[in-house]
C-alpha atoms as a PDB file:
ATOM      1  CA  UNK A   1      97.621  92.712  35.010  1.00  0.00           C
ATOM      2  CA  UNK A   2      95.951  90.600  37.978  1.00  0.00           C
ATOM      3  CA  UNK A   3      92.322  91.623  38.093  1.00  0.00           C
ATOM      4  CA  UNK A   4      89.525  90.850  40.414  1.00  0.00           C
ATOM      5  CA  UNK A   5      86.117  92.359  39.359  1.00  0.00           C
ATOM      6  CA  UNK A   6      83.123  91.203  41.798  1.00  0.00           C
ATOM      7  CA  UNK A   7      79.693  91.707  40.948  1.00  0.00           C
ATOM      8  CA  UNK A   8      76.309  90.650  41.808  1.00  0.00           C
ATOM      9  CA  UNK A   9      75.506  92.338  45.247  1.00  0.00           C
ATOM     10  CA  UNK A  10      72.714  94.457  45.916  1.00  0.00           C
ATOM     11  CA  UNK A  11      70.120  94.901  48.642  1.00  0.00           C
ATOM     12  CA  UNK A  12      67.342  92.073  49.751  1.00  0.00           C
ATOM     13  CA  UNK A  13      65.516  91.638  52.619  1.00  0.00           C
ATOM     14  CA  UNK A  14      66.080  89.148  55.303  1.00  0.00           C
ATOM     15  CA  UNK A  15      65.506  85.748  53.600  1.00  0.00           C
ATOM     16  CA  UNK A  16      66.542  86.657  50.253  1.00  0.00           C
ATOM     17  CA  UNK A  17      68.938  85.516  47.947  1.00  0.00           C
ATOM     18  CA  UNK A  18      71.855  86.804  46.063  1.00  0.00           C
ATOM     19  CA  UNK A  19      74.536  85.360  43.791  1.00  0.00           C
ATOM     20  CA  UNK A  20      77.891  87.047  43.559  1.00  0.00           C
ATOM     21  CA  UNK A  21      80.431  86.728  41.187  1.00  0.00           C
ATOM     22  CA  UNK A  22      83.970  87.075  40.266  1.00  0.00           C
ATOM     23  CA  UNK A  23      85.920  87.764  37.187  1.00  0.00           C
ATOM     24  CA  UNK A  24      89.438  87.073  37.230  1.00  0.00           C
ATOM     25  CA  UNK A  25      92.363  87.810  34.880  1.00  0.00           C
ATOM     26  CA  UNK A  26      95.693  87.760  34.932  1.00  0.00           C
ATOM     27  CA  UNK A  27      97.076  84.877  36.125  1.00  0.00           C
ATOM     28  CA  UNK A  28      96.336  80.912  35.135  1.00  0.00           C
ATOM     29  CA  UNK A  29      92.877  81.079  37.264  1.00  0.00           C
ATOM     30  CA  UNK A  30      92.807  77.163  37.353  1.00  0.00           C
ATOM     31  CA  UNK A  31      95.869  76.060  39.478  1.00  0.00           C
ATOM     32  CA  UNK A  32      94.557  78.799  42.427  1.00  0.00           C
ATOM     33  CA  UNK A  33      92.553  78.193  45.240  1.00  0.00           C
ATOM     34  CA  UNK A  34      90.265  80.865  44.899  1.00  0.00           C
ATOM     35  CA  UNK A  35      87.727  82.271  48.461  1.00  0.00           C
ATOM     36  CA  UNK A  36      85.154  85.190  49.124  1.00  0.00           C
ATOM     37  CA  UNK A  37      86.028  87.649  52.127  1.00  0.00           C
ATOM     38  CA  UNK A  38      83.700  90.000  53.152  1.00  0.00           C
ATOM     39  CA  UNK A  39      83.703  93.061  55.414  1.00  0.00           C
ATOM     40  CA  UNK A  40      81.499  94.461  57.323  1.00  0.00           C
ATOM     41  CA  UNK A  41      81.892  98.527  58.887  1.00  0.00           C
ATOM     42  CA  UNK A  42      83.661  98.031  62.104  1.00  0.00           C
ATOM     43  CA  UNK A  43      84.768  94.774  61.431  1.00  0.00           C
ATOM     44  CA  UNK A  44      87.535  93.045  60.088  1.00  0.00           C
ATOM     45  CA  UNK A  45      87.632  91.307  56.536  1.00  0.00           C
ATOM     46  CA  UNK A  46      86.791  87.658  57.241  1.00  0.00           C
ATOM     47  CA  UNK A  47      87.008  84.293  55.429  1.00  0.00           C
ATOM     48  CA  UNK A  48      83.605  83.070  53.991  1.00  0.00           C
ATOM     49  CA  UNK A  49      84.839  80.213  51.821  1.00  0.00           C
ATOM     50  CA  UNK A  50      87.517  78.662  49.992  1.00  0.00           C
ATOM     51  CA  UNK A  51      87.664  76.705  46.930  1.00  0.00           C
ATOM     52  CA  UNK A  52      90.131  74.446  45.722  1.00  0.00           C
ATOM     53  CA  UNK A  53      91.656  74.532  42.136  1.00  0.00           C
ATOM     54  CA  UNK A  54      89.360  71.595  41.708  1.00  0.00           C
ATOM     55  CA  UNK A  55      86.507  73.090  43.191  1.00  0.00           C
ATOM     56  CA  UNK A  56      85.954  71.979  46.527  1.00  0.00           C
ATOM     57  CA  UNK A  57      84.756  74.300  49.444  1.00  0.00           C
ATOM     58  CA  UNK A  58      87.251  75.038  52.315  1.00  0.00           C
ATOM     59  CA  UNK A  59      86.855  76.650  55.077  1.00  0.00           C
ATOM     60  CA  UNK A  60      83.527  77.693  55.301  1.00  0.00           C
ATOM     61  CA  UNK A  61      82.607  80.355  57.972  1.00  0.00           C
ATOM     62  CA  UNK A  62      80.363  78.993  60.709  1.00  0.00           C
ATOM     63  CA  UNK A  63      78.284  82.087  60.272  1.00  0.00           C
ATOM     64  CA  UNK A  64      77.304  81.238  56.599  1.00  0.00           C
ATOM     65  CA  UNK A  65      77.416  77.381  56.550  1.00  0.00           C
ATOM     66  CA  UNK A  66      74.337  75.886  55.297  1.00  0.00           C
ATOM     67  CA  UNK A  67      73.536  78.945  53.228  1.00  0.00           C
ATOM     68  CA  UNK A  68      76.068  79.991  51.193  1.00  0.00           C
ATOM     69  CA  UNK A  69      78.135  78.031  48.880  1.00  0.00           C
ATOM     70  CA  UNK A  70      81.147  78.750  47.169  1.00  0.00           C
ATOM     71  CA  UNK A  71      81.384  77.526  43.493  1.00  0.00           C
ATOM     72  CA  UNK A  72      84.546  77.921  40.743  1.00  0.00           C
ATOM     73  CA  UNK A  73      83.794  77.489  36.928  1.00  0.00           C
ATOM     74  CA  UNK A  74      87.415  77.061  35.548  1.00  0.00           C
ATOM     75  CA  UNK A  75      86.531  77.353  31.923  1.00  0.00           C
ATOM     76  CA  UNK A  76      85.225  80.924  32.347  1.00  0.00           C
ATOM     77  CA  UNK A  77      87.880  82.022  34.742  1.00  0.00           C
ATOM     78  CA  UNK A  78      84.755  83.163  37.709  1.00  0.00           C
ATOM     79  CA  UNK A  79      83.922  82.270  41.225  1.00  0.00           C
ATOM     80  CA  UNK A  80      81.080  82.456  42.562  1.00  0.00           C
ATOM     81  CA  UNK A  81      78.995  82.880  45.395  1.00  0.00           C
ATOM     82  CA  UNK A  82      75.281  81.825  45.946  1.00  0.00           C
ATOM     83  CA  UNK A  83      74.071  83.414  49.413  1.00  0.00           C
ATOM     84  CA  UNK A  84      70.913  81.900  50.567  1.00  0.00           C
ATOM     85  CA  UNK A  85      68.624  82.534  53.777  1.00  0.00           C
ATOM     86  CA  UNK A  86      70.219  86.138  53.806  1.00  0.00           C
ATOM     87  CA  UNK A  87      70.830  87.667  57.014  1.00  0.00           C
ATOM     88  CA  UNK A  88      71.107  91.456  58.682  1.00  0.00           C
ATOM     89  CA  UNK A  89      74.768  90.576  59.727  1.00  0.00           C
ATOM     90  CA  UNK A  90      75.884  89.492  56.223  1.00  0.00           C
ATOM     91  CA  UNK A  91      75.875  93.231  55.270  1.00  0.00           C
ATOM     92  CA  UNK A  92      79.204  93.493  53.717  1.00  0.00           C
ATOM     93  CA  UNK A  93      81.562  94.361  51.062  1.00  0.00           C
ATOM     94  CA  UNK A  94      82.709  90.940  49.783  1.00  0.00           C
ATOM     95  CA  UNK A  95      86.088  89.985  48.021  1.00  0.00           C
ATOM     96  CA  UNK A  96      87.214  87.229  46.203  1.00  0.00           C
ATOM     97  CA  UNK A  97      90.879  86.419  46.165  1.00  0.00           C
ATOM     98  CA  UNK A  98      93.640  84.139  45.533  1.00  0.00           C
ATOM     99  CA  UNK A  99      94.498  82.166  48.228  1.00  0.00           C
ATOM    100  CA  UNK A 100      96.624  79.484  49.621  1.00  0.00           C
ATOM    101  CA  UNK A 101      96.473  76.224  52.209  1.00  0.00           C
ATOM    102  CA  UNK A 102      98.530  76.193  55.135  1.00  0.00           C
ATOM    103  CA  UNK A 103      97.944  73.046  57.154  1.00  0.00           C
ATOM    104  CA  UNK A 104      94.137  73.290  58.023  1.00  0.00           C
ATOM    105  CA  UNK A 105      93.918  76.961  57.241  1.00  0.00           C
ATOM    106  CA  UNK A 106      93.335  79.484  54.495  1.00  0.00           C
ATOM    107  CA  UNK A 107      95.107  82.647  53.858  1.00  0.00           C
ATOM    108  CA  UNK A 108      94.478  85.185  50.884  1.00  0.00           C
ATOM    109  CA  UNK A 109      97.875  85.574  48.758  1.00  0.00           C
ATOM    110  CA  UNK A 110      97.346  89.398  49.587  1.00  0.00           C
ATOM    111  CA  UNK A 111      97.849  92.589  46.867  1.00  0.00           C
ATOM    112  CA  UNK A 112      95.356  91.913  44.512  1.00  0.00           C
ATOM    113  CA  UNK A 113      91.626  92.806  45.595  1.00  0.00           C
ATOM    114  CA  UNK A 114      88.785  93.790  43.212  1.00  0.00           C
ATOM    115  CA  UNK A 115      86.500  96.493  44.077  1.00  0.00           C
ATOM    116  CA  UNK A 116      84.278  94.320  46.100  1.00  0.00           C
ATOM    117  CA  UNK A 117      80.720  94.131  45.986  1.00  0.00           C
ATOM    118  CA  UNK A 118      78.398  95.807  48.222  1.00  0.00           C
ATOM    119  CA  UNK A 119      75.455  93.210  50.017  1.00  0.00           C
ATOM    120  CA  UNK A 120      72.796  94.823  51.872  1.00  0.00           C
ATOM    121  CA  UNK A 121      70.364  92.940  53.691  1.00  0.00           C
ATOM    122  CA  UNK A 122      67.639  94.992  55.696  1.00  0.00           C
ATOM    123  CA  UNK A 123      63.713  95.021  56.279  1.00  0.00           C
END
């Protein structure tokens, strides 16, 4: 079966860094875009990034641009997420998906979600 299994989170301070990543079986990994969500208590899931099957970055929240980076290694079926400059307000589950383009815009394919992984950033 589809399977999503983030890892990497954790808790830093303000500044720090953290890589997550993303396990997926299930399904041929390299013909999907592929994007981290992330949700914070209160709030709705967002969009951080998108990758193409070919591995370029979509859709990259304005909150998060110029620190994070989305990144897709097709050979070992992950995606990844290096979070730089870490901020109080990324404190969030995050998700990767499967996703789709429509136009200029991103959309998760929906029904398959790992666990997420928990990112706590606080003095």
């Amino acid at each position: 079966q589809v399977q999503l299994v983030e890892s990497g989170g954790g808790s830093v301070q303000p500044g720090g860094s953290l890589r997550l990543s993303c396990a997926v079986s299930g399904f041929t990994f390299s013909t999907y875009p592929m994007s981290w969500y992330r949700q914070a208590p209160g709030k709705e899931r967002e969009l951080v990034a998108a990758v193409t099957s070919g591995g370029v970055s979509t859709n990259v929240a304005d909150s998060v641009k110029g620190r994070f980076t989305i990144s897709r290694d097709n050979a070992k079926n992950t995606v990844y997420l290096q979070m730089n400059s870490l901020k109080p307000e990324d404190t969030a589950v995050y998700y990767c998906n499967a996703g789709y383009y429509r136009g200029y815009f991103y959309y998760s394919l929906g029904g398959y979600w790992g666990q997420g992984t928990q990112v706590t950033v606080s003095s």
